[in-house]
C-alpha atoms as a PDB file:
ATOM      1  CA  UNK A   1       6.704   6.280  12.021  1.00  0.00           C
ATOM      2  CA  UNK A   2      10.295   5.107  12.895  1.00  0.00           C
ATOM      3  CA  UNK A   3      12.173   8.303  13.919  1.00  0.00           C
ATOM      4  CA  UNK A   4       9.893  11.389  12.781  1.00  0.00           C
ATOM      5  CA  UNK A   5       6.803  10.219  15.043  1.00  0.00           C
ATOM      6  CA  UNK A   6       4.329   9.714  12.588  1.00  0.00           C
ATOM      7  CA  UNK A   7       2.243   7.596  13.962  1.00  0.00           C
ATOM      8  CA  UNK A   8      -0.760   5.199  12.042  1.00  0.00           C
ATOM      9  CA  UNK A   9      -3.889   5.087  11.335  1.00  0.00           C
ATOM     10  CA  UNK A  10      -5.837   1.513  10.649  1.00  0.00           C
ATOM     11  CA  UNK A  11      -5.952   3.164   6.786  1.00  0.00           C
ATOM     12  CA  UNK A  12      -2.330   3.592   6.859  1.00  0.00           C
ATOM     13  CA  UNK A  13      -1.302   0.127   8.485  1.00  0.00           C
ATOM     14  CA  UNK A  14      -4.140  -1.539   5.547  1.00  0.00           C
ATOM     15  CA  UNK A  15      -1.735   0.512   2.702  1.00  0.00           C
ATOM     16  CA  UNK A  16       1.042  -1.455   3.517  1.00  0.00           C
ATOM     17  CA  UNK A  17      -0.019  -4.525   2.543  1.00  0.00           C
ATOM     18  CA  UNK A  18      -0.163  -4.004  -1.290  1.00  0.00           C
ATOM     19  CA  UNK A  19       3.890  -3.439  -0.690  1.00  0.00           C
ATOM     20  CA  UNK A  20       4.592  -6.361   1.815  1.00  0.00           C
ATOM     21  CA  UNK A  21       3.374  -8.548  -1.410  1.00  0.00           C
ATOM     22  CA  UNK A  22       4.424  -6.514  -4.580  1.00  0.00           C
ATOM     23  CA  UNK A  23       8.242  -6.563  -2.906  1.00  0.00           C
ATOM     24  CA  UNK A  24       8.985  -9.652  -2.193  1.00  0.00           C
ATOM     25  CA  UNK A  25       6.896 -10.666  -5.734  1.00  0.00           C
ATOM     26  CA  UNK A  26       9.183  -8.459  -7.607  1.00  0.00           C
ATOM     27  CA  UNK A  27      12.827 -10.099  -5.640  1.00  0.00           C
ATOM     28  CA  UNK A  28      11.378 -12.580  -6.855  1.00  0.00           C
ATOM     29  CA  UNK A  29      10.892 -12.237 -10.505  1.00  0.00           C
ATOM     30  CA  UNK A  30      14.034 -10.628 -11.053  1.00  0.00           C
ATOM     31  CA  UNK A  31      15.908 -13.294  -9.769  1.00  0.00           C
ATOM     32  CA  UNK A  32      13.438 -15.541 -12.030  1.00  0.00           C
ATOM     33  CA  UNK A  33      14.281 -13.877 -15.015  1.00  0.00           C
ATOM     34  CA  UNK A  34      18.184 -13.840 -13.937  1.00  0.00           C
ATOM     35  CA  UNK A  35      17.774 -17.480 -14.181  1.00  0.00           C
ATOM     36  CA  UNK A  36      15.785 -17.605 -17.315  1.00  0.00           C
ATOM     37  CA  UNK A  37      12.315 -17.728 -16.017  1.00  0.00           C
ATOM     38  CA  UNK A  38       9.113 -18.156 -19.217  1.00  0.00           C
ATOM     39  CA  UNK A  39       7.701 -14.964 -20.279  1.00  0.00           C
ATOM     40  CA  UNK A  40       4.460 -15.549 -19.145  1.00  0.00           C
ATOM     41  CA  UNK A  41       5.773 -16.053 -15.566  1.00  0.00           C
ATOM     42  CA  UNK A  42       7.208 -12.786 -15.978  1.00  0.00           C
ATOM     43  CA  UNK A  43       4.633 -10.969 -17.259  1.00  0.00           C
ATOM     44  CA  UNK A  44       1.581 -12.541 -14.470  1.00  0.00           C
ATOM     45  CA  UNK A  45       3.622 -11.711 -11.914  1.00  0.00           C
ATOM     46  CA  UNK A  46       4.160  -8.109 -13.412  1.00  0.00           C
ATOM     47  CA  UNK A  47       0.594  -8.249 -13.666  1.00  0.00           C
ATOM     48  CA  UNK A  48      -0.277  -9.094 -10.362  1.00  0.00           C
ATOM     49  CA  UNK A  49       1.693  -6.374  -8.719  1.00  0.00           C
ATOM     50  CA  UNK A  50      -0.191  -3.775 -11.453  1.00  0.00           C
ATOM     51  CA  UNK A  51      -3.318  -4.940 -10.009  1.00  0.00           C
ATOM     52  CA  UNK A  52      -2.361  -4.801  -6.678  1.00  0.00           C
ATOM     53  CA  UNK A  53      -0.667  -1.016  -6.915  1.00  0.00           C
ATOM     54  CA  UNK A  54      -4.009  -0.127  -8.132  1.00  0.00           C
ATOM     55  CA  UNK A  55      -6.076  -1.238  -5.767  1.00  0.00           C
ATOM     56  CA  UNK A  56      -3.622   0.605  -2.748  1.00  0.00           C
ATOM     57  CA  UNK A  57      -4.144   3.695  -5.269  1.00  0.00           C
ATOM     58  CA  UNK A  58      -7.427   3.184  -4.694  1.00  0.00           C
ATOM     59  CA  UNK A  59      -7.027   2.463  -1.039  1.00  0.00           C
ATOM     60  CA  UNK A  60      -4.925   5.797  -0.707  1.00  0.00           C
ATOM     61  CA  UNK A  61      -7.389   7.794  -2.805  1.00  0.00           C
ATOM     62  CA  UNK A  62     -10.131   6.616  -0.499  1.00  0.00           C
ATOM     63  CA  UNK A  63      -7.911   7.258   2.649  1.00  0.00           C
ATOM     64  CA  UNK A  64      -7.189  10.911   1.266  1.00  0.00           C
ATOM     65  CA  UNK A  65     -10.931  11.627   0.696  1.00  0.00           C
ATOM     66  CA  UNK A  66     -11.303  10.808   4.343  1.00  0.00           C
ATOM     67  CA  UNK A  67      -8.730  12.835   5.397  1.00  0.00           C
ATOM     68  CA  UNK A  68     -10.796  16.615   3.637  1.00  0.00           C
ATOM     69  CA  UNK A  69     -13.703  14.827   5.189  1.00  0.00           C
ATOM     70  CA  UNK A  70     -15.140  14.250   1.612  1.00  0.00           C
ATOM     71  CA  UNK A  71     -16.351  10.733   3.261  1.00  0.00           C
ATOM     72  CA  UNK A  72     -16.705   9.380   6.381  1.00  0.00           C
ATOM     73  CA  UNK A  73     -14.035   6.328   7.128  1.00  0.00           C
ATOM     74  CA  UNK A  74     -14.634   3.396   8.018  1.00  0.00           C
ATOM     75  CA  UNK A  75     -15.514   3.055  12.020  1.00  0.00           C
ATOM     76  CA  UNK A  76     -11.985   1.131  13.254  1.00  0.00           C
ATOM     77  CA  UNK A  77     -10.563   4.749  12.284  1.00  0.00           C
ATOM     78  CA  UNK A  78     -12.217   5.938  15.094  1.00  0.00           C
ATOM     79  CA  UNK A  79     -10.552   3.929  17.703  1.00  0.00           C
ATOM     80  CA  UNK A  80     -13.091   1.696  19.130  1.00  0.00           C
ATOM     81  CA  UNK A  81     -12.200   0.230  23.211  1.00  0.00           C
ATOM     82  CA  UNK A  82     -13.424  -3.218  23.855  1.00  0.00           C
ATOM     83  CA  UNK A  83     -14.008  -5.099  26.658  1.00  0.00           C
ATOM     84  CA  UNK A  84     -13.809  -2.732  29.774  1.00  0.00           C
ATOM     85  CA  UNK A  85     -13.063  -5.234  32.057  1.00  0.00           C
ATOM     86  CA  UNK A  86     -14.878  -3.232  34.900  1.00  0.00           C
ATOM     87  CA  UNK A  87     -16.087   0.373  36.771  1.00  0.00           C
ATOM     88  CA  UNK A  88     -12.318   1.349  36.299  1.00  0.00           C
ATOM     89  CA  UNK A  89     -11.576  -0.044  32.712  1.00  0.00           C
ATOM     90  CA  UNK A  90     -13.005   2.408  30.699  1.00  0.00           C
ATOM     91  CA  UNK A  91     -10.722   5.642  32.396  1.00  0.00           C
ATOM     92  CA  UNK A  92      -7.905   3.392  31.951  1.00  0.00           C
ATOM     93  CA  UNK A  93      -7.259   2.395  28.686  1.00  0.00           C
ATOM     94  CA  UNK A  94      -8.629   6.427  27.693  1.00  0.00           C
ATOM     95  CA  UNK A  95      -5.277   7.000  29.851  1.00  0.00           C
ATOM     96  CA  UNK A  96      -3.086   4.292  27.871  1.00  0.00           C
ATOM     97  CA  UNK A  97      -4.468   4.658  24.231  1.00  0.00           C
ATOM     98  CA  UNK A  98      -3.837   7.176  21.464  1.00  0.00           C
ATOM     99  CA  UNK A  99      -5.977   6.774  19.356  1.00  0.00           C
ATOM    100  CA  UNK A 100      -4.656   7.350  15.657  1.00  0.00           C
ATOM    101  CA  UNK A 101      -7.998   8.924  13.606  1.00  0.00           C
ATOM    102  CA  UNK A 102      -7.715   8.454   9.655  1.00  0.00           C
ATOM    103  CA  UNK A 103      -9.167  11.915   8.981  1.00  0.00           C
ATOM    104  CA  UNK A 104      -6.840  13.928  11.343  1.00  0.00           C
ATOM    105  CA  UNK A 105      -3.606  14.290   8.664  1.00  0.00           C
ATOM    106  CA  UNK A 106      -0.018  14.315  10.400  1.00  0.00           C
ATOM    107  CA  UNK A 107       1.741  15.065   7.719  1.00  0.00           C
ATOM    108  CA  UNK A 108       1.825  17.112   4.813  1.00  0.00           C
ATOM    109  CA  UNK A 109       4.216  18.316   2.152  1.00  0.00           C
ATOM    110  CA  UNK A 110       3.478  20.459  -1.185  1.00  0.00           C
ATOM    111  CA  UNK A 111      -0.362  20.250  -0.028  1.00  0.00           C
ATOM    112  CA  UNK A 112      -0.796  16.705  -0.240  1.00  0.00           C
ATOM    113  CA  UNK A 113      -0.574  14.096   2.597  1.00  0.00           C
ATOM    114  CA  UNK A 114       0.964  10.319   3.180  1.00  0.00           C
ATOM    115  CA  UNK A 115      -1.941   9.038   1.976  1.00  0.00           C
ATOM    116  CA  UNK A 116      -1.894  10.622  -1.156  1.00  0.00           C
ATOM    117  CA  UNK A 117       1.849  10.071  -1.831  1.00  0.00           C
ATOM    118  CA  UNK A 118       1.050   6.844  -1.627  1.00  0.00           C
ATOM    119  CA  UNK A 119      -1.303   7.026  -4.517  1.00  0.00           C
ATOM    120  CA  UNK A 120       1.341   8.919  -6.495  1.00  0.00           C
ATOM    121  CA  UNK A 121       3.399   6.127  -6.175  1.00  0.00           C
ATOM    122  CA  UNK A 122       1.258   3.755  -6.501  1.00  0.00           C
ATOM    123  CA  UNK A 123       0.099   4.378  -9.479  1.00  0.00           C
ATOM    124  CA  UNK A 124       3.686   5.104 -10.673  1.00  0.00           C
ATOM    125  CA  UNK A 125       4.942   1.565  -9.506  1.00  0.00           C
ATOM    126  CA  UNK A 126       1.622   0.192 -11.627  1.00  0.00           C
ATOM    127  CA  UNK A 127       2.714   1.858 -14.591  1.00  0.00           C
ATOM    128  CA  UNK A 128       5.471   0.473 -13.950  1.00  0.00           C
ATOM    129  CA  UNK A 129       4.857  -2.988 -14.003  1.00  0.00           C
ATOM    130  CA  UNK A 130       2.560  -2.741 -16.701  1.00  0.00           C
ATOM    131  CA  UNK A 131       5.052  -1.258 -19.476  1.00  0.00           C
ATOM    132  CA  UNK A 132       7.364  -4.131 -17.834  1.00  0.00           C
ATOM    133  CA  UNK A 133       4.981  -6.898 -18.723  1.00  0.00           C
ATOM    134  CA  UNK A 134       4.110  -5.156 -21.994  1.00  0.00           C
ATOM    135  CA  UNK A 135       7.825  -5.110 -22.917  1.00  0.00           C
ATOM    136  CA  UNK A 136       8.036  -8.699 -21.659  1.00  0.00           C
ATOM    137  CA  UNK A 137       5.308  -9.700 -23.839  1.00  0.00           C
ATOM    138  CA  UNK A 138       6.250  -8.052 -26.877  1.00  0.00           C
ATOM    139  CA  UNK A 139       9.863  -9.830 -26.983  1.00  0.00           C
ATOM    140  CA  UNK A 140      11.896  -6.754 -25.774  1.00  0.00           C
ATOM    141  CA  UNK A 141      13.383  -8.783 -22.373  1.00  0.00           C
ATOM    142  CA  UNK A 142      16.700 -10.526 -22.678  1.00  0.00           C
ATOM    143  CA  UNK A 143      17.791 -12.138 -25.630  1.00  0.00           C
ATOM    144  CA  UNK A 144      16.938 -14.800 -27.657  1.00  0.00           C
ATOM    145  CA  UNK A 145      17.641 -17.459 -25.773  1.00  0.00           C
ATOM    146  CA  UNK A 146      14.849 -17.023 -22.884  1.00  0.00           C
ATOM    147  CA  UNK A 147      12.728 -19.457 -22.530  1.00  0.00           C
ATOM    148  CA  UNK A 148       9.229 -18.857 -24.410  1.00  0.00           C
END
């Protein structure tokens, strides 16, 4: 988006929201178990951003299918105009919009598209977390002295 001018789609803008809460999540359980935090903090909040990298997997597989018009996406993709505000409104904002479509790729590399990098590393950043709150659970985090 910033620099290459790739822009958006509603599909797109929805994928980033498994990432605006799995980063911060993760700052902060690494500074909670730099200061000793309980396994089972550890290992929920591990779990938590597993189950949300799935689900934007998901999202992202869904998004792809739209994109080789296996499915039809959801009708925001589509740009909708509201409120025309009079005779002239209409012509206006068709002037002043680009619309961003979900099934019209920008981008893609080695055959595959944003959307289904994003599922790549989705599901890589769920895997992951989940052998991080398996290794958590099964003692092999920090030493002895963590709290239990």
């Amino acid at each position: 988006e910033y620099g290459f001018g790739i822009q958006p789609c509603p599909l797109c803008l929805e994928q980033r929201i498994a990432y605006y809460f799995a980063i911060p999540l993760a700052a902060l359980l690494a500074l909670g178990a730099a200061a000793g935090a309980s396994r089972k903090v550890l290992v929920l909040g591990l779990l938590a951003i597993a189950v949300g990298m799935i689900w934007n997997a998901g999202l992202g597989a869904y998004h792809s299918g739209v994109e080789w018009g296996w499915w039809k996406g959801p009708q925001d993709c589509a740009g909708p105009i509201n409120d025309l505000g009079g005779a002239g409104g209409l012509l206006k904002q068709l002037q002043s919009i680009r619309i961003v479509r979900c099934d019209e790729v920008q981008w893609r590399f080695l055959g595959l598209s944003l959307a289904g990098y994003n599922v790549l590393i989705s599901l890589a950043l769920a895997a992951t977390a989940l052998w991080g709150a398996l290794k958590i659970w099964n003692g092999g985090y920090g030493s002895s002295s963590v709290s239990q």
